[in-house]
N, C-alpha and C. Protein backbone atom coordinates (compact mmCIF):
# COMPACT_ATOMS: atom_id res chain seq x y z
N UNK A 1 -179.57 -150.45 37.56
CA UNK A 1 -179.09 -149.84 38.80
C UNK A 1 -177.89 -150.62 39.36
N UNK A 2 -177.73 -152.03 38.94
CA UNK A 2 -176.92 -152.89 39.40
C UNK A 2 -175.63 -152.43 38.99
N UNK A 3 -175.44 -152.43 37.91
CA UNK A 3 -174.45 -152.20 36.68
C UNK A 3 -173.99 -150.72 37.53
N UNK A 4 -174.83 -149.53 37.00
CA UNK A 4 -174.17 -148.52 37.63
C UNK A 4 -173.76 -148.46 38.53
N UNK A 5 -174.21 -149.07 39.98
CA UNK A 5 -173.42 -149.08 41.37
C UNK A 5 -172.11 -150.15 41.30
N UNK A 6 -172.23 -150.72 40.28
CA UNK A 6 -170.85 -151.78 40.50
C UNK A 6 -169.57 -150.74 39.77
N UNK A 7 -170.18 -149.83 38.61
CA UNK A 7 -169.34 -148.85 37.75
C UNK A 7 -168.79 -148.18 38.83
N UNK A 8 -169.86 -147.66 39.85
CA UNK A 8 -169.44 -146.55 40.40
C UNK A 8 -167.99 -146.91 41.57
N UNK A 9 -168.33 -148.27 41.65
CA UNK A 9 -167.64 -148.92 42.57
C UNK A 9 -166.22 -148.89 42.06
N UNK A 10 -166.54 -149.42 40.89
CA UNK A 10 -164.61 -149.58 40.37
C UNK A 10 -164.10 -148.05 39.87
N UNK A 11 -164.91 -147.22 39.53
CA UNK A 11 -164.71 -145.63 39.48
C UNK A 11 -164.01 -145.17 41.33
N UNK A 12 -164.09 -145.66 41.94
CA UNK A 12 -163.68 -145.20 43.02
C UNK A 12 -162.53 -146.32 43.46
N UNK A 13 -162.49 -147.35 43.15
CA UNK A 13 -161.04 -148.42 43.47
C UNK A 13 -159.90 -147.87 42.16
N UNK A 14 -160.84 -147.68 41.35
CA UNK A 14 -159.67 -147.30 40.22
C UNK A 14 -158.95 -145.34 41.17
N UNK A 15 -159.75 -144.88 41.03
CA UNK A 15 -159.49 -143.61 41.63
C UNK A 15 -158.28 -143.41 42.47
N UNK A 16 -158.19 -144.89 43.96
CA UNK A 16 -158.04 -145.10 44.61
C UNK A 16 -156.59 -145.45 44.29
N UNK A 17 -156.81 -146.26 43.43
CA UNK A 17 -155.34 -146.64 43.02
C UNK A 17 -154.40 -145.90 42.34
N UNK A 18 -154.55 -145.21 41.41
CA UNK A 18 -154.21 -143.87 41.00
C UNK A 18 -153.61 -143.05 41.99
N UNK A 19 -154.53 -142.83 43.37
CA UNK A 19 -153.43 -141.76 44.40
C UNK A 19 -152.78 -142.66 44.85
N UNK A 20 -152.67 -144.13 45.15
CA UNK A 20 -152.29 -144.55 46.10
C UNK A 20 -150.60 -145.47 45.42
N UNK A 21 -150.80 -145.10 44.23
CA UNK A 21 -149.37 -146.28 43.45
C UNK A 21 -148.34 -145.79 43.47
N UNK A 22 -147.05 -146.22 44.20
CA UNK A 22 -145.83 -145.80 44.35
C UNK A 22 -145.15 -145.79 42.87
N UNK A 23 -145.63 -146.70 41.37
CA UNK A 23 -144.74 -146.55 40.46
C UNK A 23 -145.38 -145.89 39.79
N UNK A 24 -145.28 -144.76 38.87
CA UNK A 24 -146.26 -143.69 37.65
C UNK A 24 -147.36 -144.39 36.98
N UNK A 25 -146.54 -146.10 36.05
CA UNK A 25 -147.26 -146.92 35.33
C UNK A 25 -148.37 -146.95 36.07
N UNK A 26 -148.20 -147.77 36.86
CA UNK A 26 -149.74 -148.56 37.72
C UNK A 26 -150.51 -147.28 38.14
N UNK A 27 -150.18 -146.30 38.33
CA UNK A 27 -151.46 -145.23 38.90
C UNK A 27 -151.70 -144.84 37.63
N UNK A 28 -150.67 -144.29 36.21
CA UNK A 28 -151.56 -144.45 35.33
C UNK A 28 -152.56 -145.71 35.00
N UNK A 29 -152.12 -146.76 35.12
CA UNK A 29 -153.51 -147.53 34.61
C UNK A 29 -154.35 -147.86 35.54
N UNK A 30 -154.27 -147.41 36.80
CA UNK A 30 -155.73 -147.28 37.80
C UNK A 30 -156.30 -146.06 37.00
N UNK A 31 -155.59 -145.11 36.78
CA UNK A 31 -156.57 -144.06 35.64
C UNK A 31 -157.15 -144.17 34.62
N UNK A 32 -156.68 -145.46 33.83
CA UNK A 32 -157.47 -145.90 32.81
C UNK A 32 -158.68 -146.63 33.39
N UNK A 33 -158.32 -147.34 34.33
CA UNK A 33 -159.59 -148.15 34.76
C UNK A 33 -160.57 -147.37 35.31
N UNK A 34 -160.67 -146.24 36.00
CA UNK A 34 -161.13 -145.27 36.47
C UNK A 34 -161.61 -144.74 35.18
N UNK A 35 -161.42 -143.97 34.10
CA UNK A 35 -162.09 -143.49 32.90
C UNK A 35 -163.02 -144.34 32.23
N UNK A 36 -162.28 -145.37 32.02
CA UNK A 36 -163.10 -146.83 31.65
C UNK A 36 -164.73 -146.93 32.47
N UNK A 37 -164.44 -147.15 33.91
CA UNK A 37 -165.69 -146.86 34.45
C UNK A 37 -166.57 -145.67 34.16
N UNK A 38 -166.02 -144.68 34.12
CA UNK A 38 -166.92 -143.45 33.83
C UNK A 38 -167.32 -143.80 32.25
N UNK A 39 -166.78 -143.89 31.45
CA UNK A 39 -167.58 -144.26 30.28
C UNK A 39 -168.49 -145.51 30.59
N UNK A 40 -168.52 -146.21 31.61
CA UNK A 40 -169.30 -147.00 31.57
C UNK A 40 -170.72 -146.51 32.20
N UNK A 41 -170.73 -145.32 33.02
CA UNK A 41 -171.30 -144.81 33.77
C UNK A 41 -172.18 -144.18 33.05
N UNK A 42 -171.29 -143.63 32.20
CA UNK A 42 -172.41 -142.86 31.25
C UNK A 42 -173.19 -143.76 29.54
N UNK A 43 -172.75 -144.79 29.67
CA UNK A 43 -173.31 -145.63 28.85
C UNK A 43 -174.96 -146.34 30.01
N UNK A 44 -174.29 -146.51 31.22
CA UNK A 44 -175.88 -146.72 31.76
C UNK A 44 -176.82 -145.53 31.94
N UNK A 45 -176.33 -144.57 31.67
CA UNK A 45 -177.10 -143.20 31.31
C UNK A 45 -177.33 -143.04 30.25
N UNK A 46 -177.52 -144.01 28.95
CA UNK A 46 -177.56 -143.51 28.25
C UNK A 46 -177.11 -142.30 27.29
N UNK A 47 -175.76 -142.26 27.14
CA UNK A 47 -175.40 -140.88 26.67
C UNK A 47 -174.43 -141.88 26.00
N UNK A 48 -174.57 -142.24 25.03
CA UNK A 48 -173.41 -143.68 24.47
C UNK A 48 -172.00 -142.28 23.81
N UNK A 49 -172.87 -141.01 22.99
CA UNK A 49 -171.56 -140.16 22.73
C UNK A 49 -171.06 -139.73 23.94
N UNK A 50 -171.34 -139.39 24.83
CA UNK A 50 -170.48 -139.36 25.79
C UNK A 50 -169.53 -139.95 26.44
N UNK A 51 -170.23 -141.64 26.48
CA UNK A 51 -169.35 -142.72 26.57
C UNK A 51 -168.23 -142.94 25.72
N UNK A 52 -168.31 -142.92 24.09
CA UNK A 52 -167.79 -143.17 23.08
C UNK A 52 -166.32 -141.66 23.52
N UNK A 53 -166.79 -140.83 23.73
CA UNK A 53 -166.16 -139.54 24.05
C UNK A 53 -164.81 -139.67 25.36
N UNK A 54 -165.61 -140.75 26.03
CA UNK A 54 -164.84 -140.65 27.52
C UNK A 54 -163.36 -142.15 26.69
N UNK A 55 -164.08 -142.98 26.10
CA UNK A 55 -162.77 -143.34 25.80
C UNK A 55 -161.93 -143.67 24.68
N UNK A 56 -162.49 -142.89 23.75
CA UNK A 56 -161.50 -142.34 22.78
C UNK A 56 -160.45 -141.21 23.13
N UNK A 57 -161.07 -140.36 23.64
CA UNK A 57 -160.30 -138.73 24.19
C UNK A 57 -159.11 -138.93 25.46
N UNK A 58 -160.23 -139.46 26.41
CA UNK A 58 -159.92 -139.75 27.81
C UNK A 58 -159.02 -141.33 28.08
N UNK A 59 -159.46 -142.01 27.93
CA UNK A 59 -158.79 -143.54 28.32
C UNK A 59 -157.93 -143.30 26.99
N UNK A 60 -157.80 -142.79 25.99
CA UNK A 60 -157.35 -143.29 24.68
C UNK A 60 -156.11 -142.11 24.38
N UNK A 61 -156.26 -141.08 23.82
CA UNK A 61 -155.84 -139.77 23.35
C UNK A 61 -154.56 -139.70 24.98
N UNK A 62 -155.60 -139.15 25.98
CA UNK A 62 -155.04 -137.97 27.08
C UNK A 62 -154.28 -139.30 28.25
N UNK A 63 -154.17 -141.03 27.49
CA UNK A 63 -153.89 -141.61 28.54
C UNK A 63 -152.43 -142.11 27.90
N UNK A 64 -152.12 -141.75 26.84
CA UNK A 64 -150.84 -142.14 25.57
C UNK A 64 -150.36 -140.95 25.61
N UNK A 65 -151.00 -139.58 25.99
CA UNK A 65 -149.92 -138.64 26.03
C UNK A 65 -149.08 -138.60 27.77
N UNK A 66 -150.22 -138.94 28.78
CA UNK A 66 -149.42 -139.39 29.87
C UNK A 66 -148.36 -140.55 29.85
N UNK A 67 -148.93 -141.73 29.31
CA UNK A 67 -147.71 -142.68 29.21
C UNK A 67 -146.53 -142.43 28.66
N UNK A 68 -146.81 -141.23 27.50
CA UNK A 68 -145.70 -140.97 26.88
C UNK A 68 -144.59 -140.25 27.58
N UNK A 69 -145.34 -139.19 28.45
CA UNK A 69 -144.34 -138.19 29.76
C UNK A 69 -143.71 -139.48 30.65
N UNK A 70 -144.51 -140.46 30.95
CA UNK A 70 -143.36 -141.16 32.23
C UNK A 70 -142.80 -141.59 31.72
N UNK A 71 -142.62 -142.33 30.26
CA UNK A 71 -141.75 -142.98 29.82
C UNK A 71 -140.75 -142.02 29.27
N UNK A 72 -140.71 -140.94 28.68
CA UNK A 72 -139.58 -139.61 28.24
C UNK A 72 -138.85 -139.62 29.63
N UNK A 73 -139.22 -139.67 30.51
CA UNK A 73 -139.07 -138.75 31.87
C UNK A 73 -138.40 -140.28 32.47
N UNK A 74 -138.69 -141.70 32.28
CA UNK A 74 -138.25 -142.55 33.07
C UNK A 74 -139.08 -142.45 34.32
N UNK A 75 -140.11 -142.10 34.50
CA UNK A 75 -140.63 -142.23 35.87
C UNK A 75 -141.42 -143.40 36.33
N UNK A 76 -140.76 -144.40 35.69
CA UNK A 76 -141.30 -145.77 35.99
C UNK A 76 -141.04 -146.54 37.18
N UNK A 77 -140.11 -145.72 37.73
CA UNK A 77 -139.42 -146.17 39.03
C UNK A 77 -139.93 -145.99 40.31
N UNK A 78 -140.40 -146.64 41.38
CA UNK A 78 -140.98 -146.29 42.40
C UNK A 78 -140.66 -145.43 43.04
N UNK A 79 -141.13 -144.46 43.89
CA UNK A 79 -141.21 -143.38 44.84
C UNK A 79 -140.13 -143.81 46.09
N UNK A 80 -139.32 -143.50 46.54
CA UNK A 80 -138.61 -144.14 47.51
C UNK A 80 -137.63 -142.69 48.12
N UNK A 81 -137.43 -141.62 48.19
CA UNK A 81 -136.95 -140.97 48.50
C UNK A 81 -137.83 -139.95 49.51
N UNK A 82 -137.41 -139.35 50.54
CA UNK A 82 -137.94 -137.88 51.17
C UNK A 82 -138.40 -137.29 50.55
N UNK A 83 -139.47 -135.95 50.83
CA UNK A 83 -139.77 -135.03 51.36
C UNK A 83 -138.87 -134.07 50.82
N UNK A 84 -138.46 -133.15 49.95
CA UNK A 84 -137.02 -132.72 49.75
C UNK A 84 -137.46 -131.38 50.58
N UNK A 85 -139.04 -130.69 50.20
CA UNK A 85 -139.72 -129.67 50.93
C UNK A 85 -140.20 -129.89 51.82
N UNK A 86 -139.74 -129.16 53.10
CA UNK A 86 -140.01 -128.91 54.89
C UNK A 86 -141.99 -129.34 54.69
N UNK A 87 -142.51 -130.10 55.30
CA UNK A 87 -143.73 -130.14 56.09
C UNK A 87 -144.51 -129.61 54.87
N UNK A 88 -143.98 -130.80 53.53
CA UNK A 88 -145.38 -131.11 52.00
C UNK A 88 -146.07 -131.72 52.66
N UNK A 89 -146.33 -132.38 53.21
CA UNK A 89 -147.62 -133.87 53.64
C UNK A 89 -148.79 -133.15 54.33
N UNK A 90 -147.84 -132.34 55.58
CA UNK A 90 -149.16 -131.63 56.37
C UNK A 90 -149.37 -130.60 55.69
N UNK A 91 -148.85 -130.08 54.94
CA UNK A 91 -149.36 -128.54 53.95
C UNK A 91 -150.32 -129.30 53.29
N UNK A 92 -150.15 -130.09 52.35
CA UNK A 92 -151.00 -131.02 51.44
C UNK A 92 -151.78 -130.93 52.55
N UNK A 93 -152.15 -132.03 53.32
CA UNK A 93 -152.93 -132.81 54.14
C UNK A 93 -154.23 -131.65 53.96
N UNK A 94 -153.56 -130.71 55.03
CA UNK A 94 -154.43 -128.76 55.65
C UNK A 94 -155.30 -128.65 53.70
N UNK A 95 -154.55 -128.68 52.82
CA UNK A 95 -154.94 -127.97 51.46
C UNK A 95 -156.44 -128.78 50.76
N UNK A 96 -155.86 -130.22 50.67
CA UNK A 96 -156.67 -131.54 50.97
C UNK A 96 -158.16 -131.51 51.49
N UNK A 97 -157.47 -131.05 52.79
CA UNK A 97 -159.25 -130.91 53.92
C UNK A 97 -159.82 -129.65 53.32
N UNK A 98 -159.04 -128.49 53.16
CA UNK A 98 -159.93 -127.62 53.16
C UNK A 98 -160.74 -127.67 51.68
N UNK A 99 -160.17 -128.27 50.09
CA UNK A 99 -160.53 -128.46 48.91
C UNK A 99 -161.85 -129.74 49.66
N UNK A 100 -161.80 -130.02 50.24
CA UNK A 100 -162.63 -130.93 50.50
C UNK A 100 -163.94 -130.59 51.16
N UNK A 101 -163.76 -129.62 51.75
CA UNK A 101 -164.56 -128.74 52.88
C UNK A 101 -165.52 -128.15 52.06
N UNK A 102 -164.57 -127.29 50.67
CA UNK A 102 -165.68 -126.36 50.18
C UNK A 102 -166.12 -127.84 49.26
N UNK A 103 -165.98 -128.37 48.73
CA UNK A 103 -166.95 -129.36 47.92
C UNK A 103 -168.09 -129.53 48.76
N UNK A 104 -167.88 -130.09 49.99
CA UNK A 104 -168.91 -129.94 50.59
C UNK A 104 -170.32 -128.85 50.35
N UNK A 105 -169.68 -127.67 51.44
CA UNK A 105 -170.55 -126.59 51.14
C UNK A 105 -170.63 -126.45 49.54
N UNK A 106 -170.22 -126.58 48.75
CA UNK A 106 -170.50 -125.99 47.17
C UNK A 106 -171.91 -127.28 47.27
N UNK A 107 -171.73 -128.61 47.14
CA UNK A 107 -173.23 -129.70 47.45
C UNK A 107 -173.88 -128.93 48.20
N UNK A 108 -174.11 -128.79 49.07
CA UNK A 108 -175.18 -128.60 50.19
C UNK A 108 -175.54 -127.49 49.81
N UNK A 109 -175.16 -126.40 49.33
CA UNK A 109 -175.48 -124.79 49.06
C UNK A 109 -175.80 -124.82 47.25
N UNK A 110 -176.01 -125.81 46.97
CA UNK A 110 -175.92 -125.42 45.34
C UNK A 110 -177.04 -126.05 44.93
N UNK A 111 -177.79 -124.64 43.94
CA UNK A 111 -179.40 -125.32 43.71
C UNK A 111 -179.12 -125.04 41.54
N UNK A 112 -179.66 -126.19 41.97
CA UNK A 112 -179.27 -126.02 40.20
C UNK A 112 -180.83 -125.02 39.22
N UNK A 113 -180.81 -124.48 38.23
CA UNK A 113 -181.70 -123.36 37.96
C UNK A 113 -182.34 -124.38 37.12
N UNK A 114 -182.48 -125.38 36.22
CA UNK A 114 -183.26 -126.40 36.01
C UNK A 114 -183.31 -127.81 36.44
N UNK A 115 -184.37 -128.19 36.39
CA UNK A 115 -184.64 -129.31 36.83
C UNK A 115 -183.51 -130.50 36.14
N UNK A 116 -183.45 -131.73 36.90
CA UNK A 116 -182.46 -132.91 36.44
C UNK A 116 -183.06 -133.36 35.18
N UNK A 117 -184.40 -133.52 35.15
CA UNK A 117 -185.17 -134.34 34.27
C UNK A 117 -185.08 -133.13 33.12
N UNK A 118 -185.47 -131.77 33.15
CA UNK A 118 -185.69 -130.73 31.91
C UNK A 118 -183.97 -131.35 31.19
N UNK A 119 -182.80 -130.88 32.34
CA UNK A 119 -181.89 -130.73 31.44
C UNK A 119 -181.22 -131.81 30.54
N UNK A 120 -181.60 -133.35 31.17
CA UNK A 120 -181.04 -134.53 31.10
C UNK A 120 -181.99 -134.30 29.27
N UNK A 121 -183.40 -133.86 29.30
CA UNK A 121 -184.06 -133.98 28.32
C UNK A 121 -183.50 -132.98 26.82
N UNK A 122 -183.20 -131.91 27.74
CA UNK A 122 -182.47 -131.18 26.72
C UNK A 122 -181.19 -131.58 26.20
N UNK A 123 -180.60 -132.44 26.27
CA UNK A 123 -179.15 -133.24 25.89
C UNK A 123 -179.31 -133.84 25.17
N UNK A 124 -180.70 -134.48 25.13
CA UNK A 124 -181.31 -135.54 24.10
C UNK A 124 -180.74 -136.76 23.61
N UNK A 125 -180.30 -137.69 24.70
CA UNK A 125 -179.73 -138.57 25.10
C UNK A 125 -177.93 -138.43 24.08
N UNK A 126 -177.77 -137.89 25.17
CA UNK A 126 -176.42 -137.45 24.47
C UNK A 126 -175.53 -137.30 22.69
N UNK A 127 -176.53 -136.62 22.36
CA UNK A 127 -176.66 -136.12 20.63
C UNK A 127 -174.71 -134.76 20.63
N UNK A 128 -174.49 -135.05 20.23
CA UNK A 128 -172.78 -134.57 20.11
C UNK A 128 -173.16 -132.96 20.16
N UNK A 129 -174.58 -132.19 19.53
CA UNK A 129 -174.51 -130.73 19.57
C UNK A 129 -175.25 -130.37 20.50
N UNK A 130 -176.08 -130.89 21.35
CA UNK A 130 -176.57 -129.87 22.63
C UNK A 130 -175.50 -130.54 23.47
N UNK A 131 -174.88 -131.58 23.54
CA UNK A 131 -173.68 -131.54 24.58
C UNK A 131 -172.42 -131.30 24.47
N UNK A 132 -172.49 -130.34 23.22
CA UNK A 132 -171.32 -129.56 22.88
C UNK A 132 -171.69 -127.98 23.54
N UNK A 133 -173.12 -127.93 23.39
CA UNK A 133 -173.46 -126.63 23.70
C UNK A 133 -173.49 -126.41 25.03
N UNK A 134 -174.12 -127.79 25.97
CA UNK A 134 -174.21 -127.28 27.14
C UNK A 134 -172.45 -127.44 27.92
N UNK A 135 -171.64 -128.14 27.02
CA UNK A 135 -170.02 -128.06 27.67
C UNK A 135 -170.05 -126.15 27.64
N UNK A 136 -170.37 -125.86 26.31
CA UNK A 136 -169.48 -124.67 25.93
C UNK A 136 -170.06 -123.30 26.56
N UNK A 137 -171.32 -123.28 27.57
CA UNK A 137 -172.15 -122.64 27.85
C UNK A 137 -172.12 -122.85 29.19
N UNK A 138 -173.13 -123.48 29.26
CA UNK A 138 -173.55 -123.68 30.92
C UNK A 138 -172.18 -124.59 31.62
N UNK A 139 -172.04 -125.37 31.41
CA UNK A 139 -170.39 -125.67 32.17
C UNK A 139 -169.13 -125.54 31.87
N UNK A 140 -169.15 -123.84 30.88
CA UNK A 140 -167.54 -123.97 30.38
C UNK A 140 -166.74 -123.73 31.53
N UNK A 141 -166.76 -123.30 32.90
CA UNK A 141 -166.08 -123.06 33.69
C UNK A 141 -165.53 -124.64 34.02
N UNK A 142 -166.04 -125.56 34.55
CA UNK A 142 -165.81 -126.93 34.68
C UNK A 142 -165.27 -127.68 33.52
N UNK A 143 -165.66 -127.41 32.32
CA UNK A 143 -164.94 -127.98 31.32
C UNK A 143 -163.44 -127.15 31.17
N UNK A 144 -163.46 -125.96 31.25
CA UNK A 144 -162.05 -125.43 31.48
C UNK A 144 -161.02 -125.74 32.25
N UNK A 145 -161.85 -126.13 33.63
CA UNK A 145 -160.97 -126.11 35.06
C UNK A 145 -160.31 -128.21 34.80
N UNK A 146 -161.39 -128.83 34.15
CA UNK A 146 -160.65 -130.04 33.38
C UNK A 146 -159.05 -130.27 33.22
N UNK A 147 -159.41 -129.10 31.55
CA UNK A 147 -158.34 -129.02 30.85
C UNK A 147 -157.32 -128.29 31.61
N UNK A 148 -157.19 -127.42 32.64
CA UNK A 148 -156.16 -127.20 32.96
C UNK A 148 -155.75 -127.99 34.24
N UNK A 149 -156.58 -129.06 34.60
CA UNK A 149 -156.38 -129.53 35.58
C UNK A 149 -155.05 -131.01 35.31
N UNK A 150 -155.21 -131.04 33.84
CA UNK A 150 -154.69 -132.10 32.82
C UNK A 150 -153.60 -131.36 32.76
N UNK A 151 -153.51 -130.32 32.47
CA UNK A 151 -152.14 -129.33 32.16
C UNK A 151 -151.00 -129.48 33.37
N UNK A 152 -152.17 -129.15 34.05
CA UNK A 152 -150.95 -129.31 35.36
C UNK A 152 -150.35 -130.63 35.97
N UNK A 153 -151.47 -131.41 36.12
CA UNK A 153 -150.92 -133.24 36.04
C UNK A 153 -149.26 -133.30 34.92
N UNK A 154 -149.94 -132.90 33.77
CA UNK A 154 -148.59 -132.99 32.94
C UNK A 154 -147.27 -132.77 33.67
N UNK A 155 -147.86 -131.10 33.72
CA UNK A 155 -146.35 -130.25 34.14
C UNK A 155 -145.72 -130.84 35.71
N UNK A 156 -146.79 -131.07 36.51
CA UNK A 156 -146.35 -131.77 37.71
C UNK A 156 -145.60 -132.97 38.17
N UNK A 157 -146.01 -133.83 36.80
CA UNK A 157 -145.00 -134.87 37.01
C UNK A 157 -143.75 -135.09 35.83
N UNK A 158 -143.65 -133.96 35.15
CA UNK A 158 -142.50 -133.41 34.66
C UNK A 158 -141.36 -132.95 35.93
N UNK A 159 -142.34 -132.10 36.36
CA UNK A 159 -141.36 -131.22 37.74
C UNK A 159 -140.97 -132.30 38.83
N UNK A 160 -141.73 -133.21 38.88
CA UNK A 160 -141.59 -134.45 39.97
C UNK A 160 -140.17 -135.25 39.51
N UNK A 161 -140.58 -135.55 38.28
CA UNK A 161 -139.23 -136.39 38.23
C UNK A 161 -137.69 -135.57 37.57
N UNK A 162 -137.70 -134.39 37.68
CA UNK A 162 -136.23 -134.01 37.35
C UNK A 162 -135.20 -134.36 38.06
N UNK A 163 -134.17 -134.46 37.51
CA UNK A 163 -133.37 -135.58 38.44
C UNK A 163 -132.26 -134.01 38.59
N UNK A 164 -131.58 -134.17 39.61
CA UNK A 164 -130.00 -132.90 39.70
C UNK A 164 -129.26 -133.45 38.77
N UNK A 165 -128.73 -132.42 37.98
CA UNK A 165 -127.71 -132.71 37.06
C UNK A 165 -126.29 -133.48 38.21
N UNK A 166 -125.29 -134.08 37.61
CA UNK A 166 -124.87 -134.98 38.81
C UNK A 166 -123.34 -133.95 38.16
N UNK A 167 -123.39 -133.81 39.38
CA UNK A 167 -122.18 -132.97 39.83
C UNK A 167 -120.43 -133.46 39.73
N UNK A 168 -119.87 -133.06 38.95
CA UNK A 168 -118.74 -134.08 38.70
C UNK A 168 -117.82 -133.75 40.20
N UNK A 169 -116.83 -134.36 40.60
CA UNK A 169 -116.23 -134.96 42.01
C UNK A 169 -115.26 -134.22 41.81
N UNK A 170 -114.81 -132.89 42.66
CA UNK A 170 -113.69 -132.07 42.53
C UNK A 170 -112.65 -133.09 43.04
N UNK A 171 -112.46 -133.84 43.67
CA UNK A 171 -111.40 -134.71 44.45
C UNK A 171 -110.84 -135.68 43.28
N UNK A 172 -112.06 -136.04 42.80
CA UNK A 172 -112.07 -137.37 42.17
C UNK A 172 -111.06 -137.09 40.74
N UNK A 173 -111.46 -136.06 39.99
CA UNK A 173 -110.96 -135.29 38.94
C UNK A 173 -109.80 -135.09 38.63
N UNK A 174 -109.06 -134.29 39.74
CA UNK A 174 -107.21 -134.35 39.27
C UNK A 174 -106.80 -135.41 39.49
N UNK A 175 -106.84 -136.82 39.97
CA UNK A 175 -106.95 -138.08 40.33
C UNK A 175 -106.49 -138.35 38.78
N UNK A 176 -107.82 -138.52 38.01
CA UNK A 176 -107.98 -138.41 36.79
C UNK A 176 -106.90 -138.43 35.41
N UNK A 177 -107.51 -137.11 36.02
CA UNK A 177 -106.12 -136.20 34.96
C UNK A 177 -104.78 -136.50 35.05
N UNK A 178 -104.36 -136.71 36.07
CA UNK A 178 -103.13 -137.33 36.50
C UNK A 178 -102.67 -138.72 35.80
N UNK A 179 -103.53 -139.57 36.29
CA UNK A 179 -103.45 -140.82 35.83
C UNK A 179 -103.06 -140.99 33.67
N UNK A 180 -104.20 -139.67 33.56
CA UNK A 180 -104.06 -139.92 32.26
C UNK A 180 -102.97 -139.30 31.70
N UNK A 181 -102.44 -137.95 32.11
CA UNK A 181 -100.94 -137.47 31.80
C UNK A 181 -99.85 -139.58 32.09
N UNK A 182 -99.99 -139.78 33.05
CA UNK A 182 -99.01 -140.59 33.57
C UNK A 182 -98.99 -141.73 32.32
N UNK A 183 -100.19 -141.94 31.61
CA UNK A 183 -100.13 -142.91 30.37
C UNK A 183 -99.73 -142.31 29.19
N UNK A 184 -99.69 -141.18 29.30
CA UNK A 184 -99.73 -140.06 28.20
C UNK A 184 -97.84 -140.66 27.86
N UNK A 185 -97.33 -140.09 29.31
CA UNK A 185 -95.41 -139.92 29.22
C UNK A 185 -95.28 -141.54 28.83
N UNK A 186 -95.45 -142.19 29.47
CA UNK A 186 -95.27 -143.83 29.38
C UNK A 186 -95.46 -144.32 27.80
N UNK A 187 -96.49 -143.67 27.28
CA UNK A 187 -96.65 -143.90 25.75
C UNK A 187 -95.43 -143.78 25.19
């Protein structure tokens, strides 16, 4: 019980750090440390393929294809600019509470149709084909909403860091050109 509440602990500092890191790197690797814990989480649950699962796939696979986007992308650089869109923070903020709201009610209103102990038993301490079956069955909606939740992380901090193509200087230009005719005759 020790172990798991200390997992759960760095599952939520890692978490923490992840929203909270101004450079891409470091919130990716609060995300590793954060996956890391969850495989640890589920190793005190006994489900070692699950564990084995969380960081080969997860800390391993899906954390080298993120490193690979900030580094293509250069987004190694800290956050330091505006807002470019009117009133993101309080839109976020409003979107935030209310994703937060229904989690709530979805806990409090949600009765599961078997017992913890039947289904934990039917997994059979995490054996790779009933917890392939119960991904692909009873929680493919959640295992879906995952993978596209990964999709969009991708595409989002693709879209985050595009930089404006940099606009060449109408002033600056015949300046230029000038100068270089003027070496041109002199030749």
């Amino acid at each position: 019980m020790v172990a798991f509440l200390i997992l759960a602990l760095l599952t939520i500092v890692g978490g923490i750090i992840t929203v909270a890191a101004r450079n891409a790197v470091h919130a990716a690797l609060g995300l590793v440390g954060t996956l890391l814990s969850v495989a640890g989480l589920y190793a005190t649950m006994s489900a070692s393929f699950l564990a084995t699962v969380q960081v080969v796939v997860y800390a391993g696979a899906i954390m080298v294809l993120f490193l690979f986007v900030i580094m293509l992308l250069d987004a190694n650089r800290p956050v330091q600019e505006e807002n470019r869109i009117p009133y993101l923070t309080e839109v976020a903020a409003i979107g935030g509470g209310l994703l937060a709201a229904a989690f709530v009610v979805l806990a409090i209103t949600y009765r599961d149709p078997k017992p913890l102990a039947q289904s934990a038993a039917a997994l059979q301490n995490g054996a790779p084909g009933p917890v392939g079956e119960a991904l692909l069955t009873r929680f493919l909606l959640p295992f879906e909403a995952v993978s596209i939740l990964l999709l969009v992380a991708v595409v989002g901090s693709v879209a985050l860091v595009q930089r404006p193509a940099v606009q060449p200087d109408p002033v600056a230009e015949p300046e230029l050109a000038r100068a270089g005719e003027r070496q041109e005759v002199g030749a």
